[in-house]
Protein backbone atom coordinates (compact mmCIF):
# COMPACT_ATOMS: atom_id res chain seq x y z
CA UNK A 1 -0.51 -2.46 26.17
CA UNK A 2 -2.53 -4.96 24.02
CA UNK A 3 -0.97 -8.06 23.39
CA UNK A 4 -1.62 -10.97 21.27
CA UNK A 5 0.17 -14.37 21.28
CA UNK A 6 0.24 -17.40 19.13
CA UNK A 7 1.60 -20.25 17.68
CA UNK A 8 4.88 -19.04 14.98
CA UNK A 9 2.38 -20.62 11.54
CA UNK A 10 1.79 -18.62 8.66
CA UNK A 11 -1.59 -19.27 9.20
CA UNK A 12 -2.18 -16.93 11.64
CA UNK A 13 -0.64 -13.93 9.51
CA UNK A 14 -3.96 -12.47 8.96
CA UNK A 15 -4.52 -12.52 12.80
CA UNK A 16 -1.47 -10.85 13.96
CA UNK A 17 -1.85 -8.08 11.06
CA UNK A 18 -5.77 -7.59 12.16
CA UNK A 19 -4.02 -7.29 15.48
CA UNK A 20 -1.78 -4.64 14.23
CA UNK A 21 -4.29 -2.89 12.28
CA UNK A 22 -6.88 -2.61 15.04
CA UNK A 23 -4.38 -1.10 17.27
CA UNK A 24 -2.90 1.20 14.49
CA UNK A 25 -6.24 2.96 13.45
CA UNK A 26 -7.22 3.01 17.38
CA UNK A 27 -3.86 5.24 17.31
CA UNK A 28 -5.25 7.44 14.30
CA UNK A 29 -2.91 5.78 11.43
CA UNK A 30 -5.09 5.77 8.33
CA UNK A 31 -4.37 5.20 4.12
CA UNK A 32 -0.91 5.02 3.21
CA UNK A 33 0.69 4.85 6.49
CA UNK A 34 -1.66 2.13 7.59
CA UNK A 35 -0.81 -0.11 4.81
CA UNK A 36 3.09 0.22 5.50
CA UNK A 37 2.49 -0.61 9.33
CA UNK A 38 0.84 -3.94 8.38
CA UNK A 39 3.15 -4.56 5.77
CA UNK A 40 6.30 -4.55 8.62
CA UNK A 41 3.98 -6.62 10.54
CA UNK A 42 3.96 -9.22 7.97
CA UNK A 43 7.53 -8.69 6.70
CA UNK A 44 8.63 -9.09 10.63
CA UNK A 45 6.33 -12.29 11.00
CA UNK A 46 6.96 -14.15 7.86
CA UNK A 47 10.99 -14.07 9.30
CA UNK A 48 9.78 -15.67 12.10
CA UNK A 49 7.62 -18.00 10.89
CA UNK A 50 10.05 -19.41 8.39
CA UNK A 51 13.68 -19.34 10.10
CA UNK A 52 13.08 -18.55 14.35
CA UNK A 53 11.97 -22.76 15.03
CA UNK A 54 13.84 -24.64 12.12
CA UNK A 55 13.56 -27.63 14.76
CA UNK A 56 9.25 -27.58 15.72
CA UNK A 57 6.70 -24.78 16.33
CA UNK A 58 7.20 -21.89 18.78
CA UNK A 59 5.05 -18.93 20.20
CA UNK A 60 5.39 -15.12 18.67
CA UNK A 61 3.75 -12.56 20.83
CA UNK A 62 2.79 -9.16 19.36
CA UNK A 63 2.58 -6.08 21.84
CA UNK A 64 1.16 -2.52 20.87
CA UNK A 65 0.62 0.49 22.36
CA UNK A 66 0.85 4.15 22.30
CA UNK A 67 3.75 5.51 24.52
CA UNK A 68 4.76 8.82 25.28
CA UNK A 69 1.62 10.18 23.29
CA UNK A 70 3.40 10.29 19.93
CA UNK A 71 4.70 6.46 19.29
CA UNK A 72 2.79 4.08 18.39
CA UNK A 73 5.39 0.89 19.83
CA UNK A 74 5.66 -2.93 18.18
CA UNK A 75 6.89 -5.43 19.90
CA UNK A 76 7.40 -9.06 18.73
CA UNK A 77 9.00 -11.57 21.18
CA UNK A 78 9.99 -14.80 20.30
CA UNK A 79 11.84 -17.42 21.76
CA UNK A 80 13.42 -18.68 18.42
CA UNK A 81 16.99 -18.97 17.35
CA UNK A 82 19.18 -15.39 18.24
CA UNK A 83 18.49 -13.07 14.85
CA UNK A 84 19.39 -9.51 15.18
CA UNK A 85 17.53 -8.64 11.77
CA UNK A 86 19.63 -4.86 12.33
CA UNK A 87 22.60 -6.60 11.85
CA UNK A 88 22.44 -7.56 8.38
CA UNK A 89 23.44 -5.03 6.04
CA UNK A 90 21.46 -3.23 3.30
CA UNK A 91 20.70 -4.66 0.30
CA UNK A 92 22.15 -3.16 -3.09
CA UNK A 93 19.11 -1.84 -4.45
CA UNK A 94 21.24 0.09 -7.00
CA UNK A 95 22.39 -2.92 -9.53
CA UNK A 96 21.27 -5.30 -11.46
CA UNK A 97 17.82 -7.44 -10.13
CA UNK A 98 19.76 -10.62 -11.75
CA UNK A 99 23.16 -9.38 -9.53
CA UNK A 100 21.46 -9.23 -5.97
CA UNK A 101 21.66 -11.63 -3.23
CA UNK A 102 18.86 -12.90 -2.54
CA UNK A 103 16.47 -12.06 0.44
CA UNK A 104 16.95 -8.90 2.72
CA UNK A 105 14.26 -6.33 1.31
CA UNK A 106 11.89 -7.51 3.87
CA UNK A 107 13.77 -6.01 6.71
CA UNK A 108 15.50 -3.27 4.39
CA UNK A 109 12.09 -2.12 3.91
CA UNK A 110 10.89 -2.34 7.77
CA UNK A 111 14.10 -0.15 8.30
CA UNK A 112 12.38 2.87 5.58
CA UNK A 113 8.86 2.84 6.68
CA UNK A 114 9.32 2.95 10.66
CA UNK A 115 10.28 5.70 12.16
CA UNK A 116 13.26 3.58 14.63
CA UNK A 117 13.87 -0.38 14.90
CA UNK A 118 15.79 -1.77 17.55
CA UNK A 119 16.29 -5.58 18.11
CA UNK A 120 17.39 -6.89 21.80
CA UNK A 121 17.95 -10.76 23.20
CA UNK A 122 16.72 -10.97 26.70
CA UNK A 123 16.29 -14.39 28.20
CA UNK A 124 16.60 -16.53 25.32
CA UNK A 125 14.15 -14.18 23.45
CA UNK A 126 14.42 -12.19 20.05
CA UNK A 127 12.19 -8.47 21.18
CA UNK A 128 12.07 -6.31 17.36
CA UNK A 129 10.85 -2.94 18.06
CA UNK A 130 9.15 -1.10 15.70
CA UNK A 131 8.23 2.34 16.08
CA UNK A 132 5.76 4.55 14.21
CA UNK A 133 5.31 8.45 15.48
CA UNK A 134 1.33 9.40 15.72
């Protein structure tokens, strides 16, 4: 498993989704399915960066790997306030831009592209899984 952590700033977006995309193509994702990989990545990261330490900086950490032979795993661990992003229901992408609430199509659209997401709190920390299959 590959692993990289960091301080939760959005300046090191690019690293974790170089991180991400390294390991994806390494895994044989290419075009299309590439780009909506890293764009979870950086839907999943920007949530953290901007709501998981509303009181000072924290640490994400990024895990990848291939399991099983067929799914290509994401892991992001933070010890930031408890967030089940699962738990929040769907946006209404049905009416009216004007009528929506805002926020939500960040995760609504981690939940379309990936093939299963599963969020867990284990000692004080938020684990997101995102899966891809190969």
């Amino acid at each position: 498993m590959k692993s990289l952590k960091l301080a939760a700033l959005i300046e090191n977006l690019n690293r974790f989704v170089s991180f991400v995309h390294t390991c994806s193509e390494e895994c044989g994702f290419e075009g299309k399915r590439l780009m909506e990989i890293e764009l979870a990545v950086e839907e999943a990261m920007v949530n953290i960066f901007n709501y998981a330490y509303p009181e000072g900086e924290g640490q994400v950490e990024m895990q990848c790997a291939l399991k099983e032979g067929k799914k290509f795993v994401i892991e992001i661990h933070d010890k930031g306030i408890p967030f089940d992003t699962l738990s929040r229901s769907d946006p209404n992408t049905t009416s009216d831009i004007g009528d929506r609430e805002i926020g939500g199509l960040g995760i609504y659209f981690i939940k379309k592209v990936a093939d299963e997401v599963r969020y867990s709190r284990k000692d004080d920390m938020n684990i997101l899984t995102v899966v891809f299959l190969v």
